[in-house]
PDB file of N, CA and C in Angstrom:
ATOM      1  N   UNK A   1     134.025   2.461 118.071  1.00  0.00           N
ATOM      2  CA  UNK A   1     133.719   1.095 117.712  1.00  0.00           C
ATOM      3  C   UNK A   1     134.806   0.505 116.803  1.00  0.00           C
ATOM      4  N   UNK A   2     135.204   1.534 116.183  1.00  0.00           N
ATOM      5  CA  UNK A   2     136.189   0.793 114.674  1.00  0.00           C
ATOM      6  C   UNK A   2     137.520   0.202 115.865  1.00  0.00           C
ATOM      7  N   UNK A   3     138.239   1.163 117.047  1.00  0.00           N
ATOM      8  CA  UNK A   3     138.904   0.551 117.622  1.00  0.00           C
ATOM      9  C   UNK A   3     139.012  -0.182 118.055  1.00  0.00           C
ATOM     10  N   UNK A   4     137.617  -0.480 118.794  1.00  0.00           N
ATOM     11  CA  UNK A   4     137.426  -1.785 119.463  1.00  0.00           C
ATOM     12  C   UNK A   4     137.352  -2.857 118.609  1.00  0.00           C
ATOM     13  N   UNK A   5     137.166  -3.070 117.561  1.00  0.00           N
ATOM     14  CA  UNK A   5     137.278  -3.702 116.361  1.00  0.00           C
ATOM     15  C   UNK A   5     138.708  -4.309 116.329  1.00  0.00           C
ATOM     16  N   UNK A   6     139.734  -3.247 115.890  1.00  0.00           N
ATOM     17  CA  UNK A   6     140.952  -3.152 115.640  1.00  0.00           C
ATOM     18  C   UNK A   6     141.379  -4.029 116.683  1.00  0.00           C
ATOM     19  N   UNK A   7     141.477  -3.678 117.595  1.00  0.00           N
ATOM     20  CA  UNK A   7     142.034  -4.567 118.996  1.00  0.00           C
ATOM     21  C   UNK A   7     142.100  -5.694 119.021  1.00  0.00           C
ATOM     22  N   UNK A   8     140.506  -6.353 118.542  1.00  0.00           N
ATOM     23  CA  UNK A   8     139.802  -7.470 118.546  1.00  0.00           C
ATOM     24  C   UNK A   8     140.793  -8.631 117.623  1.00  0.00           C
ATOM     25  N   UNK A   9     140.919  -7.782 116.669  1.00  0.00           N
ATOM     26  CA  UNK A   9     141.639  -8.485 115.152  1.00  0.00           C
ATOM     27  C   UNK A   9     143.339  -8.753 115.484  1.00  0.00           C
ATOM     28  N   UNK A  10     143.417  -7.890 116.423  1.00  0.00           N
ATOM     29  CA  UNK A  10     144.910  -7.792 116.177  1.00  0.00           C
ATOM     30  C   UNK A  10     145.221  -8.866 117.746  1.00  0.00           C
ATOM     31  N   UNK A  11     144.154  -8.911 118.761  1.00  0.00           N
ATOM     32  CA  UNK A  11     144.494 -10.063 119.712  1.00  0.00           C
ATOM     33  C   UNK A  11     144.282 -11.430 119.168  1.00  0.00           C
ATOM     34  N   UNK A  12     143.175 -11.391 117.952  1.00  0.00           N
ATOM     35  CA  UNK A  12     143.242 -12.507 117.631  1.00  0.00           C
ATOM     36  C   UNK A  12     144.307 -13.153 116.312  1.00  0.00           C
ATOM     37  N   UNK A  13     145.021 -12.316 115.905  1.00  0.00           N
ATOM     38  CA  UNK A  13     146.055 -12.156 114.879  1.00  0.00           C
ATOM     39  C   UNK A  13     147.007 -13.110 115.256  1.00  0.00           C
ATOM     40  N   UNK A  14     147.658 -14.280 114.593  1.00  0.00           N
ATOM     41  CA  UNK A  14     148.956 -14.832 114.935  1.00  0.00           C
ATOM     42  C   UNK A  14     149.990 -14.630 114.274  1.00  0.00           C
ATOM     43  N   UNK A  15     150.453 -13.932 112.932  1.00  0.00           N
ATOM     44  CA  UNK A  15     151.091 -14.045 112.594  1.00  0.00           C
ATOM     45  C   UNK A  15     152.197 -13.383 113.083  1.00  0.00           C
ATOM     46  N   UNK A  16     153.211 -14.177 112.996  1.00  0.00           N
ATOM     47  CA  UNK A  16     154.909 -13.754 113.393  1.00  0.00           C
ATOM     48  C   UNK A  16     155.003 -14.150 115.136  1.00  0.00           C
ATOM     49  N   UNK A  17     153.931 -15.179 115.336  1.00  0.00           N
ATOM     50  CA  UNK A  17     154.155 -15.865 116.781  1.00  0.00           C
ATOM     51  C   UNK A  17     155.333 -16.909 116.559  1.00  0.00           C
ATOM     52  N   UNK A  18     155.530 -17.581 115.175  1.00  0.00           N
ATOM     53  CA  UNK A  18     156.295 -18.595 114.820  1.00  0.00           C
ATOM     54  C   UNK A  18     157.960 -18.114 115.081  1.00  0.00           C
ATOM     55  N   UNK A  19     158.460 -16.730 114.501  1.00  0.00           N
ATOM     56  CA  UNK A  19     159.061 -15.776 114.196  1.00  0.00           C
ATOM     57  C   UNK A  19     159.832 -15.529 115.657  1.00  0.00           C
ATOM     58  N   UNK A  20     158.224 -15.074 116.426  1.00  0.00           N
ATOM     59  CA  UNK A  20     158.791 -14.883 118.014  1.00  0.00           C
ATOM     60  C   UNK A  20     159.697 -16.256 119.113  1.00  0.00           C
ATOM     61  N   UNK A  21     158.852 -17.112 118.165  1.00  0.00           N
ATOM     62  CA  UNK A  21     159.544 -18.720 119.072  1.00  0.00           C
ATOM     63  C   UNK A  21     160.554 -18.749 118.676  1.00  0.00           C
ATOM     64  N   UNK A  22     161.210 -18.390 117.457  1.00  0.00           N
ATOM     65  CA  UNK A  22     162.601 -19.069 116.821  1.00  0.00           C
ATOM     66  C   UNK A  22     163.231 -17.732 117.394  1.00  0.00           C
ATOM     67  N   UNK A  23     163.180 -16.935 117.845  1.00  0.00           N
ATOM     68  CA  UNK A  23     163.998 -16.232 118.428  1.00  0.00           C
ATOM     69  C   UNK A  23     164.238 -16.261 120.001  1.00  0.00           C
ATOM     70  N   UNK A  24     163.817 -16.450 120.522  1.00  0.00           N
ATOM     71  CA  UNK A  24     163.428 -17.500 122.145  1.00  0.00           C
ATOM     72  C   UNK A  24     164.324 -18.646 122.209  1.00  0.00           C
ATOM     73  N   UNK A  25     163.837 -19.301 121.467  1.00  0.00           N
ATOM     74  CA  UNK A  25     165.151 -20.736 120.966  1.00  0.00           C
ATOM     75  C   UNK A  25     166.610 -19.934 120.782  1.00  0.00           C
ATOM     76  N   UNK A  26     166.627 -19.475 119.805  1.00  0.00           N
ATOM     77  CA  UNK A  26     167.917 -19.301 119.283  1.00  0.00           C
ATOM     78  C   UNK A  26     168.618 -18.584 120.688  1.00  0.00           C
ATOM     79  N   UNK A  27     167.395 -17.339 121.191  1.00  0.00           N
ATOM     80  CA  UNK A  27     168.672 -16.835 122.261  1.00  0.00           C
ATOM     81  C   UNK A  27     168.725 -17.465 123.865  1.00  0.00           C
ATOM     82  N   UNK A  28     168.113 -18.849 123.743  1.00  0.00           N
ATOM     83  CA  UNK A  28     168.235 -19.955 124.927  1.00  0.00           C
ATOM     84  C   UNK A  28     169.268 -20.345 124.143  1.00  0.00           C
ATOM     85  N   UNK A  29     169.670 -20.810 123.164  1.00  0.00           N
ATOM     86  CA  UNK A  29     170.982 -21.390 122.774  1.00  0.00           C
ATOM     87  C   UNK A  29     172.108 -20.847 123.249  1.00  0.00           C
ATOM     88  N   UNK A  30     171.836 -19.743 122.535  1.00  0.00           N
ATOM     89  CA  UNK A  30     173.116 -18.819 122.774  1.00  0.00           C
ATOM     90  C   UNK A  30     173.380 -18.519 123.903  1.00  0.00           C
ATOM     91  N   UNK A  31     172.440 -18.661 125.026  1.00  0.00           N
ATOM     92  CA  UNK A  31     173.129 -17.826 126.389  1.00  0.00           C
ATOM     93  C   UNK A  31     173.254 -19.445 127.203  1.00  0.00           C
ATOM     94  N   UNK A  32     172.980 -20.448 126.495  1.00  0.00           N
ATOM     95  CA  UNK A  32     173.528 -21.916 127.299  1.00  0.00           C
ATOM     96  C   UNK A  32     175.165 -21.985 126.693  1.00  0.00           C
ATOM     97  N   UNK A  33     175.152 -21.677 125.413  1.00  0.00           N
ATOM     98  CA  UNK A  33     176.357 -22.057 125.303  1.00  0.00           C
ATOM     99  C   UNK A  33     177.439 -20.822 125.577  1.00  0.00           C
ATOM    100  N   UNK A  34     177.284 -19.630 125.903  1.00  0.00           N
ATOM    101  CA  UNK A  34     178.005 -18.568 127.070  1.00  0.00           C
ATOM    102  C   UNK A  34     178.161 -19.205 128.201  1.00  0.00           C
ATOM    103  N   UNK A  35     176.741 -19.929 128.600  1.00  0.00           N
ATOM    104  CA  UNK A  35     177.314 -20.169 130.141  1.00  0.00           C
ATOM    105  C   UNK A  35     178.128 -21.522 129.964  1.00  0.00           C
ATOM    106  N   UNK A  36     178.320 -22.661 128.918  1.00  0.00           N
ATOM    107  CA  UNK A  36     179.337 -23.645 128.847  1.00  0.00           C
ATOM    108  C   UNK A  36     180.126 -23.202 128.518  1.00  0.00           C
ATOM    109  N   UNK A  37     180.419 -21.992 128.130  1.00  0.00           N
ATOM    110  CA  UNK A  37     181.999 -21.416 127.347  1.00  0.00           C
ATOM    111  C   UNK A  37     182.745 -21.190 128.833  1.00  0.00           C
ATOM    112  N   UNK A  38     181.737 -19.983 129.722  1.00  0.00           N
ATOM    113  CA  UNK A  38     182.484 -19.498 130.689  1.00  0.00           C
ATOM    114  C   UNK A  38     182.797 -20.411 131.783  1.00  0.00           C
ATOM    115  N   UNK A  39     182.149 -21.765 131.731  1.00  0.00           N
ATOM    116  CA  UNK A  39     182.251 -23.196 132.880  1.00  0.00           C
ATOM    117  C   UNK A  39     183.544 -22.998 132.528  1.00  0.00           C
ATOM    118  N   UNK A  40     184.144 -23.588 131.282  1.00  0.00           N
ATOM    119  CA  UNK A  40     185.018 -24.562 130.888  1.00  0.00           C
ATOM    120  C   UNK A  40     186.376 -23.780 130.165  1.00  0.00           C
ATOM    121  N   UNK A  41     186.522 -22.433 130.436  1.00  0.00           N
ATOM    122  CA  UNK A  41     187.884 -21.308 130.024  1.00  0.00           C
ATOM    123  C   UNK A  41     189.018 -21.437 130.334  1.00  0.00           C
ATOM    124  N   UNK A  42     188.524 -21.575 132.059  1.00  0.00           N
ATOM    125  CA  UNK A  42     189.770 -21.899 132.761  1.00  0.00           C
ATOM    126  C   UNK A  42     190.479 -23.129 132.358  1.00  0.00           C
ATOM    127  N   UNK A  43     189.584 -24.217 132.197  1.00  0.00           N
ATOM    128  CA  UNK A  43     190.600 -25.764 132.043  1.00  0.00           C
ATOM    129  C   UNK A  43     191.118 -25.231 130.787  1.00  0.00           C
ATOM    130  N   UNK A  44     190.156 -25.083 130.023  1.00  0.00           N
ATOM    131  CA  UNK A  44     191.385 -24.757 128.516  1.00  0.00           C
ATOM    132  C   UNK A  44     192.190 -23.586 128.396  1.00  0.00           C
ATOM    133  N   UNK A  45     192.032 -22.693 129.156  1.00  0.00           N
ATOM    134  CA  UNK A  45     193.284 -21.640 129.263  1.00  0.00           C
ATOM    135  C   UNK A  45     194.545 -22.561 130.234  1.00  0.00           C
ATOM    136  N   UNK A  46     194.606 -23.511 131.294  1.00  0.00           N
ATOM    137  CA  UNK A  46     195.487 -24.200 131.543  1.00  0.00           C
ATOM    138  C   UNK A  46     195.932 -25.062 130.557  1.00  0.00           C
ATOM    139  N   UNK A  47     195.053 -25.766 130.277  1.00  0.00           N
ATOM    140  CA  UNK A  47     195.198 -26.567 129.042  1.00  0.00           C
ATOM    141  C   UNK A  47     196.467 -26.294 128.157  1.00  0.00           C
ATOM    142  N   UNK A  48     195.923 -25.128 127.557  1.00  0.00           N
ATOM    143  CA  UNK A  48     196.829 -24.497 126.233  1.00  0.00           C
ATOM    144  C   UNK A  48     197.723 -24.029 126.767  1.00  0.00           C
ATOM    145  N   UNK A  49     198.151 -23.438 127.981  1.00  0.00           N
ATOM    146  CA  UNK A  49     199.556 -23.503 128.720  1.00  0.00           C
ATOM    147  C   UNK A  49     200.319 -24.248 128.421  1.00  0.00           C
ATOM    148  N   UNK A  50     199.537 -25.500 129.122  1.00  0.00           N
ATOM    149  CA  UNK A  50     200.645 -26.550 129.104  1.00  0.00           C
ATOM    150  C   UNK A  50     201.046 -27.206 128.249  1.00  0.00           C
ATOM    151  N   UNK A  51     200.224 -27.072 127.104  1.00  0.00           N
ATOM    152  CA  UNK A  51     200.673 -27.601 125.817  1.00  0.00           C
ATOM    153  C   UNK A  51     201.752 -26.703 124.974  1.00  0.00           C
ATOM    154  N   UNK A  52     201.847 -25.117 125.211  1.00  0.00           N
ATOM    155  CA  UNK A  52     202.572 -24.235 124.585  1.00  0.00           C
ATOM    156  C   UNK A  52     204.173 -24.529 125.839  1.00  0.00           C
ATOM    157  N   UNK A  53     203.771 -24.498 126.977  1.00  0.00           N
ATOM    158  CA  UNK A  53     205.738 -25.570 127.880  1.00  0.00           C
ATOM    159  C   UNK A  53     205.615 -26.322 127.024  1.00  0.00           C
ATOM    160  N   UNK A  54     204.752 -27.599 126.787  1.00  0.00           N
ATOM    161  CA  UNK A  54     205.960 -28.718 126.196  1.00  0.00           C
ATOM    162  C   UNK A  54     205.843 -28.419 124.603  1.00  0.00           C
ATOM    163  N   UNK A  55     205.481 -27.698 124.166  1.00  0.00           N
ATOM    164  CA  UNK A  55     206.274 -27.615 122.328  1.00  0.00           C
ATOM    165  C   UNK A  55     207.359 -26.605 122.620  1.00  0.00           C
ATOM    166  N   UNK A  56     207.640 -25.701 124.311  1.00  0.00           N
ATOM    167  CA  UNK A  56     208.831 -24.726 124.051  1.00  0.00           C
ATOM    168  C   UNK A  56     209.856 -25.963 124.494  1.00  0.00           C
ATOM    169  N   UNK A  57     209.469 -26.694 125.323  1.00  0.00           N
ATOM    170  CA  UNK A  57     210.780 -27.613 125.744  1.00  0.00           C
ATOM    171  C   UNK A  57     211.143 -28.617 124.677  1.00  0.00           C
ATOM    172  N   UNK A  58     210.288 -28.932 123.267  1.00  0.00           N
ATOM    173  CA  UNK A  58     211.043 -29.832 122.608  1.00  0.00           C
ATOM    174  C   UNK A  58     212.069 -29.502 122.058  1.00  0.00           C
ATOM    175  N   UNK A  59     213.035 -30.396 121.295  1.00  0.00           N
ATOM    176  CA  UNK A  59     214.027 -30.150 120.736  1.00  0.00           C
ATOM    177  C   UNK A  59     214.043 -29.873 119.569  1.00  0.00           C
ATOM    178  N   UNK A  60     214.716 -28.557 119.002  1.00  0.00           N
ATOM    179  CA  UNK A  60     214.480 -27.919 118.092  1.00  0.00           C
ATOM    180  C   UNK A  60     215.691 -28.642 117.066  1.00  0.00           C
ATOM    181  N   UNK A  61     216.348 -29.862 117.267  1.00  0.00           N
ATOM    182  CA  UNK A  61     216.880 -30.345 116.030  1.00  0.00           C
ATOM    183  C   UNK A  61     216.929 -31.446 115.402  1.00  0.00           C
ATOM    184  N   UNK A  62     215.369 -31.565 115.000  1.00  0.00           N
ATOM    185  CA  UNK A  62     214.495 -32.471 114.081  1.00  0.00           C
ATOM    186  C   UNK A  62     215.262 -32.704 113.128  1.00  0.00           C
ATOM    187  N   UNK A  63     215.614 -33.724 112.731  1.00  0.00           N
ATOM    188  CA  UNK A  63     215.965 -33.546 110.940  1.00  0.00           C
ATOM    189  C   UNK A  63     217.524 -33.404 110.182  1.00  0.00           C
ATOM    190  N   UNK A  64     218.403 -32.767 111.716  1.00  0.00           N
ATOM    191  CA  UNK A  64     219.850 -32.191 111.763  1.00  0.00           C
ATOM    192  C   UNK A  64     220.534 -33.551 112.418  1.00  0.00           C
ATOM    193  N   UNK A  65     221.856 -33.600 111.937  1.00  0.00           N
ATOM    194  CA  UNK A  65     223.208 -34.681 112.472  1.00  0.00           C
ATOM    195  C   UNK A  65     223.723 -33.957 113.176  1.00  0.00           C
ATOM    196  N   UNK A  66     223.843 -34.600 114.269  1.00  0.00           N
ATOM    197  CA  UNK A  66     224.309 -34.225 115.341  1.00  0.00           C
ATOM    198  C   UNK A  66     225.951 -33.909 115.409  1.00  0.00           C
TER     199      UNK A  66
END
C-alpha cells in the first residue's frame, strides 16, 4: 500500500516540470541555430576568400613616396 501511495504522490508531483521546459527550449535553440550555421558556411567560407584575394591584391605602399 505505502507504494502505491508513493507512485500516487510522485505522478502527481510537479516540481522541476518548469526546469524540464527550459531545457527543451534551450536545446530547440541550439540545434536551430546548428542547422542555420551549417545552411549558411559555405557562402561565408566563399565570402572570406574573397575578401582575404582582395586585401592580398592591395597595395602595400600606403603612406610611402613613390
Amino acid at each position: 500500500m505505502k507504494a502505491l501511495n508513493l507512485l500516487k504522490r510522485f505522478q502527481k508531483d510537479e516540481d522541476g516540470a518548469v526546469t524540464v521546459d527550459w531545457v527543451v527550449l534551450t536545446a530547440a535553440i541550439v540545434g536551430l541555430g546548428l542547422i542555420v550555421m551549417a545552411a549558411i558556411k559555405p557562402a561565408i567560407s566563399n565570402l572570406s576568400t574573397s575578401i582575404a584575394t582582395e586585401i592580398g591584391k592591395a597595395d602595400d605602399s600606403f603612406g610611402t613616396t613613390p
